[in-house]
C-alpha atoms as a PDB file:
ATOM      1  CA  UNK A   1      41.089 -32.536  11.194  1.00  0.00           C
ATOM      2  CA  UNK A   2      40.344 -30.390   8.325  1.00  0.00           C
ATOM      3  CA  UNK A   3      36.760 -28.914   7.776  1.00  0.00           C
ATOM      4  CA  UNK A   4      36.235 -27.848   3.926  1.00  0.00           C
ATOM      5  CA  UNK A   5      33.119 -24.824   3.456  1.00  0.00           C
ATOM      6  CA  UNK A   6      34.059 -23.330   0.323  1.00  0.00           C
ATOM      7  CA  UNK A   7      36.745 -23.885  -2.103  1.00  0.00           C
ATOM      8  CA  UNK A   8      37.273 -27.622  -3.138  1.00  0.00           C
ATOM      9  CA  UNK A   9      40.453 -26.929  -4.923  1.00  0.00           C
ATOM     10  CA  UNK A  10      41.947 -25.144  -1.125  1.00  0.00           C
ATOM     11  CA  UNK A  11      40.423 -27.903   0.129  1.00  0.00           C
ATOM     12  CA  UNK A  12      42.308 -30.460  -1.588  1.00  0.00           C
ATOM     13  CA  UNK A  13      45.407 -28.920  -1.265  1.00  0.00           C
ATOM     14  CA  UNK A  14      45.185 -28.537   2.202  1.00  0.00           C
ATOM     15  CA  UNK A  15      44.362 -32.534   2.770  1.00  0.00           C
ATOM     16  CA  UNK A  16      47.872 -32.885   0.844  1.00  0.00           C
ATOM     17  CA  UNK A  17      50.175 -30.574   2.503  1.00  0.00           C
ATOM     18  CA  UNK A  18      48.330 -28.727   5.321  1.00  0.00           C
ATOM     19  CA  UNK A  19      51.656 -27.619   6.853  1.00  0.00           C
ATOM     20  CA  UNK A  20      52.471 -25.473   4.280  1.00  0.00           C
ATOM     21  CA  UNK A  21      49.653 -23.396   4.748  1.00  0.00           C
ATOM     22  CA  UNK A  22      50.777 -23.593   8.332  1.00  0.00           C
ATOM     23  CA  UNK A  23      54.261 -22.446   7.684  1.00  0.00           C
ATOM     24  CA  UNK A  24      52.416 -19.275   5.553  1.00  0.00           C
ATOM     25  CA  UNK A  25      50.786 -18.219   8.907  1.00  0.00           C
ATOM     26  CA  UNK A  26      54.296 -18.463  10.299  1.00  0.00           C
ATOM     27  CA  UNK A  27      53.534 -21.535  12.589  1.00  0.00           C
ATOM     28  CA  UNK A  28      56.895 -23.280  14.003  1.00  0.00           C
ATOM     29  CA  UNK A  29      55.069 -26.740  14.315  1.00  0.00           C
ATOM     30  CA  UNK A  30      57.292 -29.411  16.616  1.00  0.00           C
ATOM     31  CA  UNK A  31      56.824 -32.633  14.450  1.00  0.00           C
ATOM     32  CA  UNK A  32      54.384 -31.771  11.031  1.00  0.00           C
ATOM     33  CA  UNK A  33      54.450 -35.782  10.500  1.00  0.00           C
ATOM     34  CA  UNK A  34      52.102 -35.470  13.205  1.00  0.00           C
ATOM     35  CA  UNK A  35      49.322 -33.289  11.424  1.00  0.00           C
ATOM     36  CA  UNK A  36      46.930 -35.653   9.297  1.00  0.00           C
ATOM     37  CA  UNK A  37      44.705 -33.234   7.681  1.00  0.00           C
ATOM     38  CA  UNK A  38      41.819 -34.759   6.673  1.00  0.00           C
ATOM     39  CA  UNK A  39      38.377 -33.440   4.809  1.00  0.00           C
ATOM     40  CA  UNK A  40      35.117 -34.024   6.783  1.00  0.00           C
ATOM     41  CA  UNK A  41      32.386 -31.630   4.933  1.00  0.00           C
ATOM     42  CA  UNK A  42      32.727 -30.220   1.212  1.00  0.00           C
ATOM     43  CA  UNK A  43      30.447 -27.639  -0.420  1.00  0.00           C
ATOM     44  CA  UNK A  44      28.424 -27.595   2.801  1.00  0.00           C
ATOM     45  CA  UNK A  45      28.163 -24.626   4.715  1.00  0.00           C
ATOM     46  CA  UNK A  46      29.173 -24.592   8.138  1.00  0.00           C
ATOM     47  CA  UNK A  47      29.377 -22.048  10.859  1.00  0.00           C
ATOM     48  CA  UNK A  48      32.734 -23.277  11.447  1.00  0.00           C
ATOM     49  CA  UNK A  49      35.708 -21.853   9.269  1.00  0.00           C
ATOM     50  CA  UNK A  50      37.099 -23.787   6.119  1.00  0.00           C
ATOM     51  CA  UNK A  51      39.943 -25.640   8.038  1.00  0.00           C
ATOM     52  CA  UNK A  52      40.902 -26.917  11.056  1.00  0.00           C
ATOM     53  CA  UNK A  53      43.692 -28.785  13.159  1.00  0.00           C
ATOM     54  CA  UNK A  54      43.576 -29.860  16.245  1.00  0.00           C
ATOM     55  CA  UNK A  55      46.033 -29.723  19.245  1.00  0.00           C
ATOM     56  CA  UNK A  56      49.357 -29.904  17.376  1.00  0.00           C
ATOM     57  CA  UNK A  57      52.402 -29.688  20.011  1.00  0.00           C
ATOM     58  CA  UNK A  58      54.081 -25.380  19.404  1.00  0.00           C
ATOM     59  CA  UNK A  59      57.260 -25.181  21.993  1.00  0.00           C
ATOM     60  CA  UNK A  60      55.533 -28.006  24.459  1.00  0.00           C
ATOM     61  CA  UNK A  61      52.004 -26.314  24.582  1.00  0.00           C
ATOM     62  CA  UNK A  62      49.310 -27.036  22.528  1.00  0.00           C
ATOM     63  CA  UNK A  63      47.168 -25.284  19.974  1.00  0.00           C
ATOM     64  CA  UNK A  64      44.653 -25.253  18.226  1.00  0.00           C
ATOM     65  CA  UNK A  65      44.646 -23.971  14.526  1.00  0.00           C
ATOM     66  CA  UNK A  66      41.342 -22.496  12.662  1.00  0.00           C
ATOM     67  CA  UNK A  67      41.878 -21.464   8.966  1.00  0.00           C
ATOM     68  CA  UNK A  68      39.336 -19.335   6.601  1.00  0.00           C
ATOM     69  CA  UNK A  69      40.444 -19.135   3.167  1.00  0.00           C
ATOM     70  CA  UNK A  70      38.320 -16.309   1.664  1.00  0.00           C
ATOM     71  CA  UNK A  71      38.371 -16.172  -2.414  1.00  0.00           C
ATOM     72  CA  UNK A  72      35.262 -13.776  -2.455  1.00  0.00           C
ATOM     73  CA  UNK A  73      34.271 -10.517  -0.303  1.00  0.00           C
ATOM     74  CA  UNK A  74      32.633 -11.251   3.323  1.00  0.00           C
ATOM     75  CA  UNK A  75      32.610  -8.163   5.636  1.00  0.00           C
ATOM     76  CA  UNK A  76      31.819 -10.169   8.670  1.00  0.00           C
ATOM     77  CA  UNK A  77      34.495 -13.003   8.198  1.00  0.00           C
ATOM     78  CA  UNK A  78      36.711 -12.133  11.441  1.00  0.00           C
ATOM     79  CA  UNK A  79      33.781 -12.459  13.429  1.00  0.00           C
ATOM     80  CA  UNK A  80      32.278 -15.182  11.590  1.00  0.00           C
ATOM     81  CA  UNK A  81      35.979 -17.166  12.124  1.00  0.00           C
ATOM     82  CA  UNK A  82      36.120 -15.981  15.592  1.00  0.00           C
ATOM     83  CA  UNK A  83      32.201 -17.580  16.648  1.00  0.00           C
ATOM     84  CA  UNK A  84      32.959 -20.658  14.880  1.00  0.00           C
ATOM     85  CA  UNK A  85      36.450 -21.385  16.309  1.00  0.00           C
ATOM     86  CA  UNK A  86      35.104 -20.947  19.707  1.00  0.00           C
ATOM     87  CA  UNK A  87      31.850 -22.858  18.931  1.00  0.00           C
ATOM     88  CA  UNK A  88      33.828 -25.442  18.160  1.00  0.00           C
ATOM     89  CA  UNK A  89      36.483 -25.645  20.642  1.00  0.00           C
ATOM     90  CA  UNK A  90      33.569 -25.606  23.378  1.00  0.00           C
ATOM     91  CA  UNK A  91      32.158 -28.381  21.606  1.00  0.00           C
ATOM     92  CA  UNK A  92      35.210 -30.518  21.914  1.00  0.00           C
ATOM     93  CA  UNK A  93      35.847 -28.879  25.405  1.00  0.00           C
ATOM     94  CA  UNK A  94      39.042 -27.941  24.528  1.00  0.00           C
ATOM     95  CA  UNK A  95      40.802 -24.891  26.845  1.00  0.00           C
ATOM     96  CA  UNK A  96      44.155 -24.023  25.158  1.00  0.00           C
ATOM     97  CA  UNK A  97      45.575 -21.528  22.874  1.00  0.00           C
ATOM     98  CA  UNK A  98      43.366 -21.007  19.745  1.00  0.00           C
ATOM     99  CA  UNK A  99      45.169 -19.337  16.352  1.00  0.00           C
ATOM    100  CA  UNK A 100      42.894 -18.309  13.986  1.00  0.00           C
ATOM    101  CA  UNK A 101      44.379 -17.443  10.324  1.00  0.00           C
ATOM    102  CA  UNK A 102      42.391 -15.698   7.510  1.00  0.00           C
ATOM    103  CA  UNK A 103      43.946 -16.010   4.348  1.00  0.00           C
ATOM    104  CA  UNK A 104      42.902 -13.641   1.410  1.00  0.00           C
ATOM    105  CA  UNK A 105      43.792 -14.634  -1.981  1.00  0.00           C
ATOM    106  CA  UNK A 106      43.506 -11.079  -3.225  1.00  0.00           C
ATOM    107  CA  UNK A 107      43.247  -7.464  -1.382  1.00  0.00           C
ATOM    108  CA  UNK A 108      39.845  -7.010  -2.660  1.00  0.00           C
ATOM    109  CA  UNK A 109      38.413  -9.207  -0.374  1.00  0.00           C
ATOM    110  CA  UNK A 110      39.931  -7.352   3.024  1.00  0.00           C
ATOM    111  CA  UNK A 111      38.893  -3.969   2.136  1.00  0.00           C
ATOM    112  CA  UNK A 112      36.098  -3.288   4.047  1.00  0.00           C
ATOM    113  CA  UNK A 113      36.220  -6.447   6.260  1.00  0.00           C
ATOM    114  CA  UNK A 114      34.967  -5.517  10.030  1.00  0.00           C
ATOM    115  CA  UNK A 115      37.856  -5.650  13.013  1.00  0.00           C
ATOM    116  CA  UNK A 116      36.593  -7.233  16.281  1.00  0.00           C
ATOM    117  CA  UNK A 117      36.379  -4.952  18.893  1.00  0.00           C
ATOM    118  CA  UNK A 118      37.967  -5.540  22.540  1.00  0.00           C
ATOM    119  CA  UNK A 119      40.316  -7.760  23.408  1.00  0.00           C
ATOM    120  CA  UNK A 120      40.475 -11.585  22.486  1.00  0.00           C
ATOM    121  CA  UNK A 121      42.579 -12.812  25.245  1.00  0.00           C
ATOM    122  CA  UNK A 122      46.023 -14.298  25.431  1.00  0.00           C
ATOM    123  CA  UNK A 123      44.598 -17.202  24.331  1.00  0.00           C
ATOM    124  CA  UNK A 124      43.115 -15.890  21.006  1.00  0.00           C
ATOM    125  CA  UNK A 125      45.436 -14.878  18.102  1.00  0.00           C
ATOM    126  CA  UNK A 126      44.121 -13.871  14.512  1.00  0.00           C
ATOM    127  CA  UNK A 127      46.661 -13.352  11.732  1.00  0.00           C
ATOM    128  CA  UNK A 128      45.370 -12.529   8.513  1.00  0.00           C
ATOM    129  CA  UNK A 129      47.631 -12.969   5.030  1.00  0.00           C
ATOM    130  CA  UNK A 130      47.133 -11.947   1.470  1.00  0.00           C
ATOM    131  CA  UNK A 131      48.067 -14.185  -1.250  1.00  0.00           C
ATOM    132  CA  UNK A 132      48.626 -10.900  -3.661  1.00  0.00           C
ATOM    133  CA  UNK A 133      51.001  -9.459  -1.056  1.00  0.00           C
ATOM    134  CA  UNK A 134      53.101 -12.018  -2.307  1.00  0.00           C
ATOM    135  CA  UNK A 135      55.650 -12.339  -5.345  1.00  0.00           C
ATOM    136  CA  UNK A 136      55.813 -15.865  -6.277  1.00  0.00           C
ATOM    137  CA  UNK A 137      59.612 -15.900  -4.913  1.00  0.00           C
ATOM    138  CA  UNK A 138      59.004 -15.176  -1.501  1.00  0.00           C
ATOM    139  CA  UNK A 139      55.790 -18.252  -1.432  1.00  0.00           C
ATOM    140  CA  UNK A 140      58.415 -20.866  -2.816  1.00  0.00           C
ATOM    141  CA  UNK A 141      60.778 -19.597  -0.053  1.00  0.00           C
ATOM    142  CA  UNK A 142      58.281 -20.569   2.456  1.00  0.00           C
ATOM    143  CA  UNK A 143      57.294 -23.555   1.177  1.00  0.00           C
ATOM    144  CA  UNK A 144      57.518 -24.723  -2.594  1.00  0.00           C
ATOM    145  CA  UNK A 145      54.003 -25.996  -2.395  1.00  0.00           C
ATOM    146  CA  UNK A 146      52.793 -22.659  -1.945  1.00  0.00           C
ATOM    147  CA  UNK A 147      53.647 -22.611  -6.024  1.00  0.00           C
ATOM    148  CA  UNK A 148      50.197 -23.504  -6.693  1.00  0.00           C
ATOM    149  CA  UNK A 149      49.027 -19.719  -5.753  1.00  0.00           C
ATOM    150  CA  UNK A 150      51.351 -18.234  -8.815  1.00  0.00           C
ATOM    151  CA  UNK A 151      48.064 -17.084 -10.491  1.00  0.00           C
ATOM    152  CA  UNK A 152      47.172 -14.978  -7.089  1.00  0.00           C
ATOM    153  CA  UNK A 153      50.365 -13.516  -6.490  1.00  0.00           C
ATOM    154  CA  UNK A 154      51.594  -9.994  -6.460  1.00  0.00           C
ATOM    155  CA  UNK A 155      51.315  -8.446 -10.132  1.00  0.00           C
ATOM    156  CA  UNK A 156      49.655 -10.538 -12.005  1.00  0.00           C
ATOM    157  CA  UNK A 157      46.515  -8.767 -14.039  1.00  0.00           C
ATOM    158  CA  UNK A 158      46.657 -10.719 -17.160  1.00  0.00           C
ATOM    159  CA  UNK A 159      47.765 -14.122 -18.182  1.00  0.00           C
ATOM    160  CA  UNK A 160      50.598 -12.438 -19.711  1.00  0.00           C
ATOM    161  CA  UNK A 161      51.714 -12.076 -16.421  1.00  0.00           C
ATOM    162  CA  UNK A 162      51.477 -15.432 -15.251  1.00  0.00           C
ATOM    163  CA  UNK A 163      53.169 -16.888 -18.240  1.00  0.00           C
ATOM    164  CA  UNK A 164      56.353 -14.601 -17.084  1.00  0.00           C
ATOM    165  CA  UNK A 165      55.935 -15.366 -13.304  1.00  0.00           C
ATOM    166  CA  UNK A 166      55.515 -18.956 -13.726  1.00  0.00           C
ATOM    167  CA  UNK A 167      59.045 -18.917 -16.109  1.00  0.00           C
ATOM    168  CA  UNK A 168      60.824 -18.106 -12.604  1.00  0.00           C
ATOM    169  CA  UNK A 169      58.889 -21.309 -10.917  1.00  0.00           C
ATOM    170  CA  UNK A 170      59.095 -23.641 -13.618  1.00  0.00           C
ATOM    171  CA  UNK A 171      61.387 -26.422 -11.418  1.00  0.00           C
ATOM    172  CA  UNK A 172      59.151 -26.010  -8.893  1.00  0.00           C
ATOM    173  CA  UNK A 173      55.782 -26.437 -10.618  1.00  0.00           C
ATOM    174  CA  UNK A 174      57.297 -29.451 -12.852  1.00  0.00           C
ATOM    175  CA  UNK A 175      58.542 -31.303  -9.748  1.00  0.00           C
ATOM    176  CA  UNK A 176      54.868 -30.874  -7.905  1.00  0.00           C
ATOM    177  CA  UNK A 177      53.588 -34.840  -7.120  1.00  0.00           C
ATOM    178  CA  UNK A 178      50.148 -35.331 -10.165  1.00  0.00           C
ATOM    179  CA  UNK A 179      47.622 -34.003  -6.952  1.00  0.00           C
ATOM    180  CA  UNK A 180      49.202 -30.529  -6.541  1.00  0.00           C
ATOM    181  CA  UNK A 181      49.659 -30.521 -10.288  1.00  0.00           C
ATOM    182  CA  UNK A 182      46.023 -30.656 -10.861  1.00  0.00           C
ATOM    183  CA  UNK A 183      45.592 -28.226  -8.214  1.00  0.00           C
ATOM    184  CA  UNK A 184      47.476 -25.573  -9.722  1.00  0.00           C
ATOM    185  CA  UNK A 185      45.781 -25.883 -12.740  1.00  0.00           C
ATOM    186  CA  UNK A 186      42.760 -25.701 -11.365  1.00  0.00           C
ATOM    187  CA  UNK A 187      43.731 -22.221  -9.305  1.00  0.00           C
ATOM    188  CA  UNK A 188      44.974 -20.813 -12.879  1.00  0.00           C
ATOM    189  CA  UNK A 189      41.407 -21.404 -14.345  1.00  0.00           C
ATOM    190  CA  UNK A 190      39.901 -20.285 -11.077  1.00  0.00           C
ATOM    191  CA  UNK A 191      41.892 -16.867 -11.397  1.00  0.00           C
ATOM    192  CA  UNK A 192      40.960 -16.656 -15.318  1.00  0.00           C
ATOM    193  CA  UNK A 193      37.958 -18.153 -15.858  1.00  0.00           C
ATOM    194  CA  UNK A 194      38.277 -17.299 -19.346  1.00  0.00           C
ATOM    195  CA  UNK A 195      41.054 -20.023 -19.817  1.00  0.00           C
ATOM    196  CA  UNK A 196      40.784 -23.378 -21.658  1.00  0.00           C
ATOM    197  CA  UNK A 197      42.152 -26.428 -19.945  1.00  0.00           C
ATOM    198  CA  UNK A 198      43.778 -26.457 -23.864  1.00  0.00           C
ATOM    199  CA  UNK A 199      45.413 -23.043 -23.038  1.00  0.00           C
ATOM    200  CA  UNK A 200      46.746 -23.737 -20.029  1.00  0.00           C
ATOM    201  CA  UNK A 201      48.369 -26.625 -21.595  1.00  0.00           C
ATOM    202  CA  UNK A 202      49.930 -24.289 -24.690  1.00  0.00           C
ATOM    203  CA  UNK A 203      50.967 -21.687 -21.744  1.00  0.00           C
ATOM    204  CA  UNK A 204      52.927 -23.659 -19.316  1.00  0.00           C
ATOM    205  CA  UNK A 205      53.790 -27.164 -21.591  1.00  0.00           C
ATOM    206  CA  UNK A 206      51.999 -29.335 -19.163  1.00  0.00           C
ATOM    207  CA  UNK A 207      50.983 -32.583 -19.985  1.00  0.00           C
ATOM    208  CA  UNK A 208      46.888 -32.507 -19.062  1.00  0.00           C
ATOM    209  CA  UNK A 209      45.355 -34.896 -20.665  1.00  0.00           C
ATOM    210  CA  UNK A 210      45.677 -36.898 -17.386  1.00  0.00           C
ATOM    211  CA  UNK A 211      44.785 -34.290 -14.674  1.00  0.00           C
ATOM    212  CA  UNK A 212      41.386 -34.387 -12.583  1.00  0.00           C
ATOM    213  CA  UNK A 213      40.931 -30.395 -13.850  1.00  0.00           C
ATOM    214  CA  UNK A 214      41.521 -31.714 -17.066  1.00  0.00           C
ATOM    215  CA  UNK A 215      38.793 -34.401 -17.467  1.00  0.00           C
ATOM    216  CA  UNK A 216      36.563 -32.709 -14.764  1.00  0.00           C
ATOM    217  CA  UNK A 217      36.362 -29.819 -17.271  1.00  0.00           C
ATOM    218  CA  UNK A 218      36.013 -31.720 -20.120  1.00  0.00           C
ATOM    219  CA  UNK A 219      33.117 -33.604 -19.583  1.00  0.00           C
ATOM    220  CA  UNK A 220      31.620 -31.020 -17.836  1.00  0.00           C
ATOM    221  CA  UNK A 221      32.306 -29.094 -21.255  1.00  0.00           C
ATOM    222  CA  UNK A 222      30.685 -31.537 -23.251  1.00  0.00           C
ATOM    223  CA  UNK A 223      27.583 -31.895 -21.576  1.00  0.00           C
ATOM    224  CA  UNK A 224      27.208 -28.332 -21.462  1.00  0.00           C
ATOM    225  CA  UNK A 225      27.759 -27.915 -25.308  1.00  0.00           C
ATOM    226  CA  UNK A 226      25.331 -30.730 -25.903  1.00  0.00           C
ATOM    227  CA  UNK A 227      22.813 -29.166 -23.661  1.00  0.00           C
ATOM    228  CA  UNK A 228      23.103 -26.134 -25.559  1.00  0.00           C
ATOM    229  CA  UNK A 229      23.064 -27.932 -29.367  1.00  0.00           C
ATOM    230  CA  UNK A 230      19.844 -29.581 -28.096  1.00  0.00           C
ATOM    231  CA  UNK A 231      18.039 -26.158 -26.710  1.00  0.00           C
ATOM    232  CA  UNK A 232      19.109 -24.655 -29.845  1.00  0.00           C
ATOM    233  CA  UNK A 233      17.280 -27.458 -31.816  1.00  0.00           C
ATOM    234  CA  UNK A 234      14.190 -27.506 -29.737  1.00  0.00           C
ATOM    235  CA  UNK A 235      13.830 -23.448 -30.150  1.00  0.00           C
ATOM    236  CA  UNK A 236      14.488 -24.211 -33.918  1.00  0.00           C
ATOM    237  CA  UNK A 237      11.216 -26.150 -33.875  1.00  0.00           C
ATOM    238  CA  UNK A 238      13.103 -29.379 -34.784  1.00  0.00           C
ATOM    239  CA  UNK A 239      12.261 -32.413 -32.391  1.00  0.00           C
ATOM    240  CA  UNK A 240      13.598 -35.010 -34.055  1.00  0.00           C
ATOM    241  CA  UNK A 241      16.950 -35.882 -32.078  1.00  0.00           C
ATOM    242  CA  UNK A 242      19.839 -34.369 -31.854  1.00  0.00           C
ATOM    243  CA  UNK A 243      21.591 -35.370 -35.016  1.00  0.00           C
ATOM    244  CA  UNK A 244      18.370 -33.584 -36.765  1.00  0.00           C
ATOM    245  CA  UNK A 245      17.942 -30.978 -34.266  1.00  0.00           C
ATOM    246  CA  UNK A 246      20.759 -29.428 -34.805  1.00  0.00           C
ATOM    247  CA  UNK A 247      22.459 -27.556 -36.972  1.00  0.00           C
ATOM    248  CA  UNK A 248      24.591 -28.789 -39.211  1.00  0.00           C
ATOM    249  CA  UNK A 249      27.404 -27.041 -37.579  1.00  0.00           C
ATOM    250  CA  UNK A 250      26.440 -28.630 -33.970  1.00  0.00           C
ATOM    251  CA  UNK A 251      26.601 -32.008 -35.173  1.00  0.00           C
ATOM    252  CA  UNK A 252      30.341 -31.461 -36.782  1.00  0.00           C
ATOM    253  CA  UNK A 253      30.820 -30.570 -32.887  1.00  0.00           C
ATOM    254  CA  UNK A 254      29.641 -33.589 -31.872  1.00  0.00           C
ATOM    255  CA  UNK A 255      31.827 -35.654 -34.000  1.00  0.00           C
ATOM    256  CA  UNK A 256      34.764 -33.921 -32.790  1.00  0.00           C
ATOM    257  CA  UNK A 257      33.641 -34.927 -29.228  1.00  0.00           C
ATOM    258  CA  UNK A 258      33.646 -38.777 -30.283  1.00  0.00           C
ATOM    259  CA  UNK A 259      36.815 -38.395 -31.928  1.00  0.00           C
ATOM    260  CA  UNK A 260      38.232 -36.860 -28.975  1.00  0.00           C
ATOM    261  CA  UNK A 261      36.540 -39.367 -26.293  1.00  0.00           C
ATOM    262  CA  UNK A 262      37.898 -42.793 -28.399  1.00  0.00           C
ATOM    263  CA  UNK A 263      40.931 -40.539 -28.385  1.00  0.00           C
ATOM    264  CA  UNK A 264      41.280 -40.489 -24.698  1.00  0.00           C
ATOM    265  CA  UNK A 265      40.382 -44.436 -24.742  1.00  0.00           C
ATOM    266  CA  UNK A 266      36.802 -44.037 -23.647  1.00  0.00           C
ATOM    267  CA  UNK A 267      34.968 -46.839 -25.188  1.00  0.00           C
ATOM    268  CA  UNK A 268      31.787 -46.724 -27.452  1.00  0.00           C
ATOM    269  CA  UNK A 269      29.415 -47.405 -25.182  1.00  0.00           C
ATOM    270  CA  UNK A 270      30.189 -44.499 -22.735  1.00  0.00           C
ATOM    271  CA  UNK A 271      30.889 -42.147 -26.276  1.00  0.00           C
ATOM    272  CA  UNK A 272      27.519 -43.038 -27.267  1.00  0.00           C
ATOM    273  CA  UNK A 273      26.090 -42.269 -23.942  1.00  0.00           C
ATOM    274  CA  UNK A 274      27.696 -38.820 -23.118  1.00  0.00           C
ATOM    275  CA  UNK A 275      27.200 -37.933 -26.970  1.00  0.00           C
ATOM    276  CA  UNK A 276      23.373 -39.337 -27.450  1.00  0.00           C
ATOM    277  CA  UNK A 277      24.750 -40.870 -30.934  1.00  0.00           C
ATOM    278  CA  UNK A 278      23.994 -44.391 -31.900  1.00  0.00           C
ATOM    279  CA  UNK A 279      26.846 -46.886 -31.681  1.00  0.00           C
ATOM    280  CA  UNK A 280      26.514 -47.842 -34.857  1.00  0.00           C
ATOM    281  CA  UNK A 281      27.087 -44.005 -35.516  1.00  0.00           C
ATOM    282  CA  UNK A 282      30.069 -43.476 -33.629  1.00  0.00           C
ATOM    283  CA  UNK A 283      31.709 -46.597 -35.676  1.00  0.00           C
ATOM    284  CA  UNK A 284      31.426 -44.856 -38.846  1.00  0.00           C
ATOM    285  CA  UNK A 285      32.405 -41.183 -37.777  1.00  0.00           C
ATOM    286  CA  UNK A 286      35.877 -42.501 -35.721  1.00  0.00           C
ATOM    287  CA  UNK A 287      36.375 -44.629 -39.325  1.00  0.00           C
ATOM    288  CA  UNK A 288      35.969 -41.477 -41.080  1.00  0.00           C
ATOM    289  CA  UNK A 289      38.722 -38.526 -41.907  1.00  0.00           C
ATOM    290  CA  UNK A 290      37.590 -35.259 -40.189  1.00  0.00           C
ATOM    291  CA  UNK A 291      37.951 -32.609 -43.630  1.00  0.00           C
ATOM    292  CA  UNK A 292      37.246 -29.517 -41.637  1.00  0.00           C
END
């Protein structure tokens, strides 16, 4: 049973291949075809933490398994793990061993985190990791899937970085199945938020134009540039739709968007929509050459 708080991308991942983030927090688990992770609130939050598995079988006993993924700074979030995975437990009435994991993707965000004081009990362990302890060598060795954390790994401060890291992972990140794929892009642009979905493609030679991150990204990119043409426009004093309200320069954008949608095989119907151009428009700019 997997509960999602935060981080959609984690989130994802951990609906795929929830065992690997097990075998991170150095969990032995009897039979992993028995875990069926599965997401049951996203973007919500919850006083539970992010994750969470239920009663999987360690050496005959079971055990319950709480996970917190933290990807900002939270000086309470031992104790906030700790409430929730006993809230929830008692909710469910269970009575066995509880593990709770905290998983930091950089050292910034444990600095400064509050320790519980007193004891938790035999029946209470917390083990906290940090992705940036990490080179990416020692993740694959855990599990390969772990690959998709390269951009939160030990010693890398610039993308220069990655791009030399991710040249000792290359098998490994070419042979992940299309869902991890998009998550690993996705965790590159969330480490470097200055990245282009188009520079991520030049920097590791992957084929994108198929990905979730990829069209997630770039529609959110369009309507984000035409918002902006059109507020440009209306503080220009020029009301007349976007084609006039913008400048000149704006609209060249906007053919390059139309291009690029009938491009991807979107029809002219939806280009027209997203876009706010006429179809009868959008038939003479994808007949046209584009001279700039």
């Amino acid at each position: 049973m997997l509960w999602a708080g935060t981080d959609k991308v984690i989130a994802n991942f951990f609906e795929k291949s929830g065992d690997a983030l097990l075998s991170l927090l150095r969990v032995n688990v009897d039979d992993k075809e028995g875990i069926y992770p599965r997401v049951r609130v996203i973007k919500q939050q919850e006083i539970r933490p992010d994750f969470e598995i239920t009663e999987i079988t360690i050496e005959e006993e079971p055990l319950r398994v709480y996970i917190e993924v933290q990807g900002y700074f939270d000086r309470y979030v031992l104790y906030r793990a700790i409430s929730g995975a006993l809230l929830a437990s008692k909710m469910d009435d269970y009575r066995g061993r509880i593990l709770i994991g905290v998983i930091y993707l950089r050292r910034a965000y444990m600095r400064g985190v509050l320790k519980p004081i007193g004891k938790k009990g035999n029946m209470i362990e917390i083990r906290e990791i940090c992705i940036e302890e990490y080179d990416i060598k020692e993740l694959v060795s855990i599990d390969k899937r772990l690959v998709i954390f390269l951009p939160y790994t030990r010693g890398i401060r610039r993308k220069e970085d990655l791009v030399r890291e991710y040249k000792i992972v290359e098998d490994e990140v070419s042979g992940l199945d299309k869902d991890l794929l998009d998550q690993f892009i996705m965790m590159v642009i969330s480490r470097f938020k200055r990245l282009s979905i188009w520079e991520v493609r030049d920097m590791f030679r992957i084929d994108v134009k198929d990905s979730v991150a990829f069209k997630e990204m770039y529609e959110m990119g369009i309507k984000d540039g035409i918002q902006q043409g059109i507020q440009q426009g209306i503080q220009q004093g020029i009301q007349r739709g976007i084609e006039e309200g913008m400048r000149e320069g704006e609209y060249r954008s906007l053919v390059r968007i139309a291009r690029m949608l009938y491009e991807l095989g979107d029809d002219i119907d939806k280009i027209a929509r997203v876009t706010n151009l006429s179809e009868e428009e959008i038939r003479r700019i994808i007949g046209e050459k584009d001279t700039n």
